[in-house]
C-alpha atoms as a PDB file:
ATOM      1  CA  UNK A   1       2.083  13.546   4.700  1.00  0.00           C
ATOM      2  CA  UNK A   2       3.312  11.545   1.770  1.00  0.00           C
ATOM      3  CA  UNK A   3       3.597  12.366  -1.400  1.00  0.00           C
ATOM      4  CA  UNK A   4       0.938  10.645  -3.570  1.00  0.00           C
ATOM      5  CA  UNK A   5       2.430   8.150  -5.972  1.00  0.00           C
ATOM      6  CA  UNK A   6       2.543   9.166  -9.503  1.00  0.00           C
ATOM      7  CA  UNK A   7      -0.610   8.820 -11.332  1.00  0.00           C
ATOM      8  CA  UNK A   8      -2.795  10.169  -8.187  1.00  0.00           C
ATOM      9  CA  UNK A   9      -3.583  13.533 -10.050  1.00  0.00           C
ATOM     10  CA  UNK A  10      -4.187  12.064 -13.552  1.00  0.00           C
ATOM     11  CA  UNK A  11      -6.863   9.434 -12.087  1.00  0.00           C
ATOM     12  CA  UNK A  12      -8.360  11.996 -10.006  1.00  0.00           C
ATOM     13  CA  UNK A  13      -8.956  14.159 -13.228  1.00  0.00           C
ATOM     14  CA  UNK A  14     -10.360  11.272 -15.295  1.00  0.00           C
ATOM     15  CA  UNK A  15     -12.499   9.163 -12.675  1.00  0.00           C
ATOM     16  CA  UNK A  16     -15.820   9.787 -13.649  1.00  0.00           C
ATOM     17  CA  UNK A  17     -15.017   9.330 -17.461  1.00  0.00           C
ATOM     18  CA  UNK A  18     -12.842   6.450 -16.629  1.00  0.00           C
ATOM     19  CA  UNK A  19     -16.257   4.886 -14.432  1.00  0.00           C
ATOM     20  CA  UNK A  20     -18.457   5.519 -17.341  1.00  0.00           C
ATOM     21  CA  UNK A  21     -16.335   3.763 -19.803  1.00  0.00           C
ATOM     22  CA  UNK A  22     -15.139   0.810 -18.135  1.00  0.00           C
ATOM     23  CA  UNK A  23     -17.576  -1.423 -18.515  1.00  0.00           C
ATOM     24  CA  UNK A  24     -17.269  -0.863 -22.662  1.00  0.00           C
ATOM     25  CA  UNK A  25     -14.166   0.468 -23.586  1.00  0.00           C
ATOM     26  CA  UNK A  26     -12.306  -2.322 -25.738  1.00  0.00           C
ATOM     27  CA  UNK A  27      -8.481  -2.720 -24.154  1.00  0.00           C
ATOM     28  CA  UNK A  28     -10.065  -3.100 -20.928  1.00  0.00           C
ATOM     29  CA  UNK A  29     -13.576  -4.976 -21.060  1.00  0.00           C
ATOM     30  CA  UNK A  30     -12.701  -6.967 -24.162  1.00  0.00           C
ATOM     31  CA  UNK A  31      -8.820  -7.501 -23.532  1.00  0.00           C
ATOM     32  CA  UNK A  32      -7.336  -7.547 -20.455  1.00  0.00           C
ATOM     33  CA  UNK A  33     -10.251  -8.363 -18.610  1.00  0.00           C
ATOM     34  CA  UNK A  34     -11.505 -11.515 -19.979  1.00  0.00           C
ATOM     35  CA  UNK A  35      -7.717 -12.247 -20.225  1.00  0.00           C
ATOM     36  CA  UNK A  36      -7.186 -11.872 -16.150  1.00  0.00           C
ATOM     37  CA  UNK A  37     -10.774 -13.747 -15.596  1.00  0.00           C
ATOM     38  CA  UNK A  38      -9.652 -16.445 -17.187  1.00  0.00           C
ATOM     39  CA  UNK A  39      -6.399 -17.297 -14.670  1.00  0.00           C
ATOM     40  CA  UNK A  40      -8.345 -16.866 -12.263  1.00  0.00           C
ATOM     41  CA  UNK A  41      -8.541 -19.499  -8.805  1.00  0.00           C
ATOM     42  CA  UNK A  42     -11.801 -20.665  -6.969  1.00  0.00           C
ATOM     43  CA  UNK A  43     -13.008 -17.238  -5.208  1.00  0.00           C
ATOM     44  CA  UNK A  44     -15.808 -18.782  -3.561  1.00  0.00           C
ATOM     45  CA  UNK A  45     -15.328 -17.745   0.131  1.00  0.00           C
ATOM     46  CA  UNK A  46     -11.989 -16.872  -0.274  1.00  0.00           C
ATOM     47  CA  UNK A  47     -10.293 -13.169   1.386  1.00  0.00           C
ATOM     48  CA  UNK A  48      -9.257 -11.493  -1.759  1.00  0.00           C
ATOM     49  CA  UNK A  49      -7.507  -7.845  -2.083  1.00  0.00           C
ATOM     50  CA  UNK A  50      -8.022  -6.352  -5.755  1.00  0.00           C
ATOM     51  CA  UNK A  51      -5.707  -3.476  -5.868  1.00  0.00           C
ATOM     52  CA  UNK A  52      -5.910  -0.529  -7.911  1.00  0.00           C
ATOM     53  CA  UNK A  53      -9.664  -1.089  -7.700  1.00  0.00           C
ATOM     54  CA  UNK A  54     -10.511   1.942  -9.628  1.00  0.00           C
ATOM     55  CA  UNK A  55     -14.486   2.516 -10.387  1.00  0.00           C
ATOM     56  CA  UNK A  56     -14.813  -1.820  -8.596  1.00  0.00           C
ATOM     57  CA  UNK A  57     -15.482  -3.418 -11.887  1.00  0.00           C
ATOM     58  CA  UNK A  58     -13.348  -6.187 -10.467  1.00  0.00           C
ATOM     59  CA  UNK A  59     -14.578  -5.810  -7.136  1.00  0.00           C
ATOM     60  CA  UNK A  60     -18.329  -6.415  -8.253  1.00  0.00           C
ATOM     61  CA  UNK A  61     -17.071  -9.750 -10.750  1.00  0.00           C
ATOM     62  CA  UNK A  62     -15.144 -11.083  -7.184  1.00  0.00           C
ATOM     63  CA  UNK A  63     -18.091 -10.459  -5.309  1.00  0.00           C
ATOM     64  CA  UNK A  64     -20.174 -12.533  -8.288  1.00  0.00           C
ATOM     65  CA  UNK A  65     -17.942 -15.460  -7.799  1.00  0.00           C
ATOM     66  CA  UNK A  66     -18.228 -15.685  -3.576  1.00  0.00           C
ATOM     67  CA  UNK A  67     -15.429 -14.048  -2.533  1.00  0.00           C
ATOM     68  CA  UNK A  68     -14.691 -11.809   0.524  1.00  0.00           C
ATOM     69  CA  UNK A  69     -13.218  -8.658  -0.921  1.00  0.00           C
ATOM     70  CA  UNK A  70     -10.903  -5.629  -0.029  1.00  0.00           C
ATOM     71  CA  UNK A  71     -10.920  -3.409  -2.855  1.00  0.00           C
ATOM     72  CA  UNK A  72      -8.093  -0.247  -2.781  1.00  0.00           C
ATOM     73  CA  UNK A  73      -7.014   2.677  -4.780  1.00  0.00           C
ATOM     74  CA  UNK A  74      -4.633   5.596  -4.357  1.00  0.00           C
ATOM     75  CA  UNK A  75      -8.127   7.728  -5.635  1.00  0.00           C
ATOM     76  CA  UNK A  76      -9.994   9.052  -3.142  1.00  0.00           C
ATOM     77  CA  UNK A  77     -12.751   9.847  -5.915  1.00  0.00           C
ATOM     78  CA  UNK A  78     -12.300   6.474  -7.734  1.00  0.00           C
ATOM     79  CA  UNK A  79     -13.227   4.868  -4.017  1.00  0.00           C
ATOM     80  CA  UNK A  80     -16.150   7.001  -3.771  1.00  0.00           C
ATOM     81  CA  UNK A  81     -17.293   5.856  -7.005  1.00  0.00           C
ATOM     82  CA  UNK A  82     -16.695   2.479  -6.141  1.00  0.00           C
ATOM     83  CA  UNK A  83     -18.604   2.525  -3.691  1.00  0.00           C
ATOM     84  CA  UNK A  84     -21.333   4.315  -5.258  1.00  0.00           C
ATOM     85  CA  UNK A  85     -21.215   1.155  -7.557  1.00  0.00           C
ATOM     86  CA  UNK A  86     -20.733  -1.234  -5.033  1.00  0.00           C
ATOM     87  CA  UNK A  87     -22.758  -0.199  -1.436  1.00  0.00           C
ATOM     88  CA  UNK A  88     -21.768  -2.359   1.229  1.00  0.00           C
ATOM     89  CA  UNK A  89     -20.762  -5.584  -0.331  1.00  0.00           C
ATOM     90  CA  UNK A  90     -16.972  -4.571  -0.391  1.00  0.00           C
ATOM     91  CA  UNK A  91     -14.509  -3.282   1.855  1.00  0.00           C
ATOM     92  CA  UNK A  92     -13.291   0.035   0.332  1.00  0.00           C
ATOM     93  CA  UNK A  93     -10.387   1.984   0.966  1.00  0.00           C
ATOM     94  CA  UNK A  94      -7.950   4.863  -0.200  1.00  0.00           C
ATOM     95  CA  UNK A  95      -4.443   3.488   0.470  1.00  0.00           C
ATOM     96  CA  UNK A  96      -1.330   3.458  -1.800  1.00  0.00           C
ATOM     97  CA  UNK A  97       0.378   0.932  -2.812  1.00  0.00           C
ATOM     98  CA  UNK A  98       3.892   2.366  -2.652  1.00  0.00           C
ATOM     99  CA  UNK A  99       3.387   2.300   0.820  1.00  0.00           C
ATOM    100  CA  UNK A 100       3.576  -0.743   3.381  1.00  0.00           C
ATOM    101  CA  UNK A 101       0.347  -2.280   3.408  1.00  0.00           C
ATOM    102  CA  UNK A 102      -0.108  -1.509   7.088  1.00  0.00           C
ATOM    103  CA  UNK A 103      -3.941  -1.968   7.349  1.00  0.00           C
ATOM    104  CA  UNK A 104      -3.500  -5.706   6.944  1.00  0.00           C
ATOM    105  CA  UNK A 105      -2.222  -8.859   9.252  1.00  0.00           C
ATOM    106  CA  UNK A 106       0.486 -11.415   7.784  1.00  0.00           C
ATOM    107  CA  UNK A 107      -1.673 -14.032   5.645  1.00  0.00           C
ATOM    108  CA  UNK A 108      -4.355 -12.082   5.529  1.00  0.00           C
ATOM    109  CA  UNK A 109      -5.289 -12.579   1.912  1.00  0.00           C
ATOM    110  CA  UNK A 110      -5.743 -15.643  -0.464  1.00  0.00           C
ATOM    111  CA  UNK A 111      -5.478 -14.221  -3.985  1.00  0.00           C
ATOM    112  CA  UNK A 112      -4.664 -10.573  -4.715  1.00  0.00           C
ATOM    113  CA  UNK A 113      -5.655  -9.209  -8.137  1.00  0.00           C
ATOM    114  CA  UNK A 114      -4.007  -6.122  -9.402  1.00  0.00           C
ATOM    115  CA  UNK A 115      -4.912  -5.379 -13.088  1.00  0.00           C
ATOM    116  CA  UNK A 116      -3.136  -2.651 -15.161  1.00  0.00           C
ATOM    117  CA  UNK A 117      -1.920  -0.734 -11.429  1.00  0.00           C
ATOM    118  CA  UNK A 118       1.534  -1.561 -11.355  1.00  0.00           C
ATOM    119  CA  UNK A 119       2.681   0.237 -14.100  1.00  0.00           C
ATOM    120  CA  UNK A 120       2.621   3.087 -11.750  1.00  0.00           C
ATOM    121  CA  UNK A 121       5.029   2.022  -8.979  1.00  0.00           C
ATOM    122  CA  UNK A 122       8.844   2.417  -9.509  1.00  0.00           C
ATOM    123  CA  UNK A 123       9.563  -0.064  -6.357  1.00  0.00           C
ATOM    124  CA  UNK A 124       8.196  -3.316  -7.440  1.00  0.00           C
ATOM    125  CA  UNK A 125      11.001  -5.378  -5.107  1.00  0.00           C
ATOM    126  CA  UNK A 126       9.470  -3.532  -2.109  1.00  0.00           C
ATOM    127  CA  UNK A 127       5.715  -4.192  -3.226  1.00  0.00           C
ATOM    128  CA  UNK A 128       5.888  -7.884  -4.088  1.00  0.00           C
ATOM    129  CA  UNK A 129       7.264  -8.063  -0.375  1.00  0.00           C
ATOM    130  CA  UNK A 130       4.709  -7.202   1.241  1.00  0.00           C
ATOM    131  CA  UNK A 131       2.262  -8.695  -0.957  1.00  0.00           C
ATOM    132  CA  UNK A 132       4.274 -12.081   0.277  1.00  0.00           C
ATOM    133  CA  UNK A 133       3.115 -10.638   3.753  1.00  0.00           C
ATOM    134  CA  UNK A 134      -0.192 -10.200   3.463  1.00  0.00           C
ATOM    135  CA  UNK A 135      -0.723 -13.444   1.146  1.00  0.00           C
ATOM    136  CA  UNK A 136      -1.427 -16.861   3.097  1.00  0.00           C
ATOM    137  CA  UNK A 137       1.202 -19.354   1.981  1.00  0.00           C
ATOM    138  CA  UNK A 138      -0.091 -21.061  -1.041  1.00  0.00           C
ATOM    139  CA  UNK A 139      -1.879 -17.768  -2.108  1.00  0.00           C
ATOM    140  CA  UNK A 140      -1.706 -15.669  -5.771  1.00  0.00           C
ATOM    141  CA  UNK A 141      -0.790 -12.721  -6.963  1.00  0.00           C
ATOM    142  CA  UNK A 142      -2.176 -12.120  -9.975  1.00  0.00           C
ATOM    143  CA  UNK A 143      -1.706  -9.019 -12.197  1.00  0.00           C
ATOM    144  CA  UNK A 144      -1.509  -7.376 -15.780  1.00  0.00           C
ATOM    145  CA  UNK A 145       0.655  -4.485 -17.057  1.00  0.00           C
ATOM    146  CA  UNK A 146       1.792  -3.155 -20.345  1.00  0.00           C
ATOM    147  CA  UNK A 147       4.012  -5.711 -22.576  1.00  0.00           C
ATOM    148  CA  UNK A 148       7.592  -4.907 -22.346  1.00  0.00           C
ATOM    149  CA  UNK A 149       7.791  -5.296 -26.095  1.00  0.00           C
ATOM    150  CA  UNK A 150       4.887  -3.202 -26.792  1.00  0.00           C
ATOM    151  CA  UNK A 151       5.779  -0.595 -24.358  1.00  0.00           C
ATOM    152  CA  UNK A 152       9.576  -0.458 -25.641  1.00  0.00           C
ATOM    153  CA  UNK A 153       8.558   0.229 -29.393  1.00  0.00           C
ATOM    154  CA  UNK A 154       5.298   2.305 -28.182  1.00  0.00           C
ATOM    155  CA  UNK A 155       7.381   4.775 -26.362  1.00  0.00           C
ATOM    156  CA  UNK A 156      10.331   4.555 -29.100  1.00  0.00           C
ATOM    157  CA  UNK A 157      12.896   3.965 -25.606  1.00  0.00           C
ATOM    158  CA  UNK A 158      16.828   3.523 -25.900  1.00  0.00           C
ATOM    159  CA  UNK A 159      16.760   2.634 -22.168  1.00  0.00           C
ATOM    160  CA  UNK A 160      15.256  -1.003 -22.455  1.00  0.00           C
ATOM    161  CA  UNK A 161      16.985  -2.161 -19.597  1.00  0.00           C
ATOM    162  CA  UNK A 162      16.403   0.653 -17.452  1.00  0.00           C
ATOM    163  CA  UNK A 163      12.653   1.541 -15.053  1.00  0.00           C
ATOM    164  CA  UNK A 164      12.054   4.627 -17.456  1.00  0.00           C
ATOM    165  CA  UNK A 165       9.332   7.220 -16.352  1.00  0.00           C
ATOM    166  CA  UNK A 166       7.364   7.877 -19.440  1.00  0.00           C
ATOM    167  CA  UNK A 167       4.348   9.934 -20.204  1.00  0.00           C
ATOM    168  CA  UNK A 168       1.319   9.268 -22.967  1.00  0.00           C
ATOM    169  CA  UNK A 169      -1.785  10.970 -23.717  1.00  0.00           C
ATOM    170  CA  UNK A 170      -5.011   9.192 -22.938  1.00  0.00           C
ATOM    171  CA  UNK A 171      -7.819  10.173 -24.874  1.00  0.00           C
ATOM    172  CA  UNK A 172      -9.998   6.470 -25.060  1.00  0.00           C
ATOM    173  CA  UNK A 173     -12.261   7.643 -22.049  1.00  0.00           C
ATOM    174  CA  UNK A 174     -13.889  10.358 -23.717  1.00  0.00           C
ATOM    175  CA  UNK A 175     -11.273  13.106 -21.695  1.00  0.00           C
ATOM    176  CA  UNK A 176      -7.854  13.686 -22.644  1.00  0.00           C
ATOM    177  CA  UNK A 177      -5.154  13.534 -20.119  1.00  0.00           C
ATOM    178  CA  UNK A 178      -1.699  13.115 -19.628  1.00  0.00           C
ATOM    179  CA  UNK A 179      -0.890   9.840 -17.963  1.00  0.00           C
ATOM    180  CA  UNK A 180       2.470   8.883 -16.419  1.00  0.00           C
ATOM    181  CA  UNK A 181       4.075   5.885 -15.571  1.00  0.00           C
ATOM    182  CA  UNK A 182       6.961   3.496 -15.489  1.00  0.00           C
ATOM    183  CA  UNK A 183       8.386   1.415 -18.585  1.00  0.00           C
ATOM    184  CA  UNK A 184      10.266  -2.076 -17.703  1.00  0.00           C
ATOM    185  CA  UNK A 185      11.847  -4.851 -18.802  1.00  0.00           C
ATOM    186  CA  UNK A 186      11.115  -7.874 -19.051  1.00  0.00           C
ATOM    187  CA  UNK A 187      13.255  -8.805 -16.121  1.00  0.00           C
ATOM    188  CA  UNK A 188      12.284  -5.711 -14.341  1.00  0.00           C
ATOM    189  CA  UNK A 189       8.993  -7.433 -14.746  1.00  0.00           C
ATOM    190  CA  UNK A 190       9.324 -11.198 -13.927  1.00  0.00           C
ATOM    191  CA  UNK A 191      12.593 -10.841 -11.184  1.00  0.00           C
ATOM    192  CA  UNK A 192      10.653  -9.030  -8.273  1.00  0.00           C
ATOM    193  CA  UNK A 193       7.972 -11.391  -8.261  1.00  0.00           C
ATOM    194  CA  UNK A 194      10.785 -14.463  -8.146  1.00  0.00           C
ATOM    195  CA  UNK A 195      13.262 -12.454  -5.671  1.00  0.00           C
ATOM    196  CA  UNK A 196      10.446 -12.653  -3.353  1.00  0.00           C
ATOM    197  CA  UNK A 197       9.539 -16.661  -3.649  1.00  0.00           C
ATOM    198  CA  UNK A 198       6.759 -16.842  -5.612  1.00  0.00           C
ATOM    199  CA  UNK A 199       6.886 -19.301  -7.861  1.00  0.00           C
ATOM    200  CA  UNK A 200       5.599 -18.499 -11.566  1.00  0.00           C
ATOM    201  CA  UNK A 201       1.826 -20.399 -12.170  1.00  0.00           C
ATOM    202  CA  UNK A 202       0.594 -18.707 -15.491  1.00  0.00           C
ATOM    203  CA  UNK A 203       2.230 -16.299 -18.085  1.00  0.00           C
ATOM    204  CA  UNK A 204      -0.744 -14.762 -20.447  1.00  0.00           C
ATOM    205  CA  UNK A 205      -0.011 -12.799 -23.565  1.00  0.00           C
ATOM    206  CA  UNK A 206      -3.272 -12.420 -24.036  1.00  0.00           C
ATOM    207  CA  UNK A 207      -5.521 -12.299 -27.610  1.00  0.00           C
ATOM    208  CA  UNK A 208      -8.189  -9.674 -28.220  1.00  0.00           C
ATOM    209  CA  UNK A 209     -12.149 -11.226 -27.914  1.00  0.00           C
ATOM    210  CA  UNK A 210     -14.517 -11.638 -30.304  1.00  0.00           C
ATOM    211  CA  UNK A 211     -16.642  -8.393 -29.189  1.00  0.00           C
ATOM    212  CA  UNK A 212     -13.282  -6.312 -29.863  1.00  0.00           C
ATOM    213  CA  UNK A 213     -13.507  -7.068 -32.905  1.00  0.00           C
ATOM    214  CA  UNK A 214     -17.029  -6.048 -33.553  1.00  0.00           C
ATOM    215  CA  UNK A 215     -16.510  -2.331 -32.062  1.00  0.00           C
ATOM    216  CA  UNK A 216     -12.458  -1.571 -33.430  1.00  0.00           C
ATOM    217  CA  UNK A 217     -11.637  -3.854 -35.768  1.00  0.00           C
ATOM    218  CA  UNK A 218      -8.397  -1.876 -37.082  1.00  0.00           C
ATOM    219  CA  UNK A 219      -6.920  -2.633 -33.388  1.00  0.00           C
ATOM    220  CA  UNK A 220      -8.531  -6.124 -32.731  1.00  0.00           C
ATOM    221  CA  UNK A 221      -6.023  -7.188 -36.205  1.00  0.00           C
ATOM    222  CA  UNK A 222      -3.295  -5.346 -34.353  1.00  0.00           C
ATOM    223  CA  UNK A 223      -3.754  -7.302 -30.668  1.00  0.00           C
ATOM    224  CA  UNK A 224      -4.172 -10.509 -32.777  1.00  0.00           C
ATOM    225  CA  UNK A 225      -0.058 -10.029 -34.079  1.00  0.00           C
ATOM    226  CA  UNK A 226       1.191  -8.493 -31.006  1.00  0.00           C
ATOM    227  CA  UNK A 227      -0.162  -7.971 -27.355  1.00  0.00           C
ATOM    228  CA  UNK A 228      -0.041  -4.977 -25.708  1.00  0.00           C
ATOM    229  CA  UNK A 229      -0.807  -6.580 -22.419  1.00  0.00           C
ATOM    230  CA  UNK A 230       0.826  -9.382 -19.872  1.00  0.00           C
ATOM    231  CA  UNK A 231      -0.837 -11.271 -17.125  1.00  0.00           C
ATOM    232  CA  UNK A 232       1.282 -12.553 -14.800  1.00  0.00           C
ATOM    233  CA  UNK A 233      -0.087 -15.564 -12.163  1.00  0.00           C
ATOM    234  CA  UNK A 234       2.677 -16.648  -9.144  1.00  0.00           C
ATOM    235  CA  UNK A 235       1.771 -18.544  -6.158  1.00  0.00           C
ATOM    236  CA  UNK A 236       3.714 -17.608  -2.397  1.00  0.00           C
ATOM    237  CA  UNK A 237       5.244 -21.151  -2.158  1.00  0.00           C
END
C-alpha cells in the first residue's frame, strides 16, 4: 500500500474541528474563498473536479452554480464528512493526489479547483501532468496556496530557492496541531503549471473582505499590506 502523502495524519486529527469552522473562520471564508470565487468560469453544467475537497464547502458552492462535481481528499474522515454535508449531490472519493489520477478518462474534466491542497505535494511537475490529462482542452486549473513571500519570511527560510518541508502549528480551528507541508518559490510555483502547457489566465494576490475585518481586525490591516495567499488561474491550451 502507499504511503499516505504528508498531511494525511494531521487532517485526520483535525477534521471535525476543521468542518465546524470552515464556514466562519476568517483566512478561509473571508480570504481565500471569496478570492477563488471570484476567478471563477461558467459552472453551469460543466464536469468539475475540486480537489482537496476537505469538509465540501466548495463542493456544495459548485453544486449552487450547476455544475457536475467530483469532489476528492486524501481524508477518509474529511470524505465522510463531506458527504454527511453533501448526500448524494456529489461524487465523493478518498484518492491522493500524489498519485496518478487513475479513476478518471483523458478530458474528463472542464475546470478543476484545488484551494489551499497543494501546499502538500512535493511533485507538482508530475501533478499538473495529469491534471493536463484529465482536463478537456480549453479547460482550468484553478488553485490557491501560501504566498511565496509570505511563506519565505513566515517560516524565517535561507533555502528560498529550494521545495523546503516545513512544519507550523495550527491552532485557528479550535484544536492545535502540527501541520506539515512544502515551502516554494515563486518559480517552483508558476514553472510546473507552464512546463505542462497551460497557459497563465489570472494571477490573484488577493485582499481580505469586508466581514474580515469585522471579526480580526488586527489581521484584516495585515492582509490589506501583504497577502498571505495566491490564486493561480491557467487554461490547457
Amino acid at each position: 500500500m502507499a504511503e499516505k502523502s504528508l498531511a494525511y495524519e494531521a487532517y485526520q486529527e483535525l477534521a471535525e474541528f476543521y468542518a465546524a469552522g470552515i464556514d466562519h473562520k476568517p483566512h478561509n471564508a473571508y480570504y481565500d474563498r471569496p478570492a477563488n470565487i471570484s476567478l471563477w468560469p461558467d459552472c453551469q453544467g460543466k464536469r468539475v473536479l475540486d480537489a482537496g475537497c476537505g469538509p465540501g464547502v466548495y463542493c456544495s458552492l459548485l453544486v449552487e452554480r450547476g455544475a457536475i462535481v467530483t469532489g476528492v481528499d486524501v481524508s477518509d474522515r474529511m470524505i465522510e464528512l463531506a458527504k454527511q454535508r453533501l448526500g448524494t449531490s456529489v461524487d465523493l472519493r478518498v484518492m491522493d493526489l500524489v498519485q496518478p489520477l487513475v479513476e478518471f478518462s483523458d478530458e474528463y474534466f472542464d475546470f478543476i479547483n484545488a484551494a489551499l491542497c497543494l501546499d502538500y505535494i512535493e511533485d507538482w511537475l508530475s501533478l499538473f501532468s495529469e491534471f493536463r490529462r484529465v482536463l478537456r482542452t480549453n479547460g482550468l486549473v484553478q488553485f490557491s496556496c501560501g504566498h511565496p513571500a509570505f511563506e519565505a519570511e513566515y517560516y524565517q527560510t535561507e533555502k528560498y530557492f529550494e521545495i523546503e518541508r516545513v512544519d507550523a502549528i495550527w491552532t485557528g480551528f479550535g484544536k492545535k496541531v502540527k501541520m506539515p507541508s512544502f515551502r516554494r518559490s515563486l518559480q517552483d510555483i508558476l514553472m510546473p503549471v507552464i512546463s505542462n502547457g497551460f497557459c497563465l489566465e489570472n494571477v490573484l494576490e488577493p485582499k481580505p473582505t469586508a466581514e474580515f475585518l469585522k471579526v480580526d481586525p488586527i489581521r484584516y490591516r495585515k492582509l490589506c499590506s501583504r497577502p498571505a495567499f495566491l490564486c493561480i488561474q491557467a487554461r490547457k491550451t
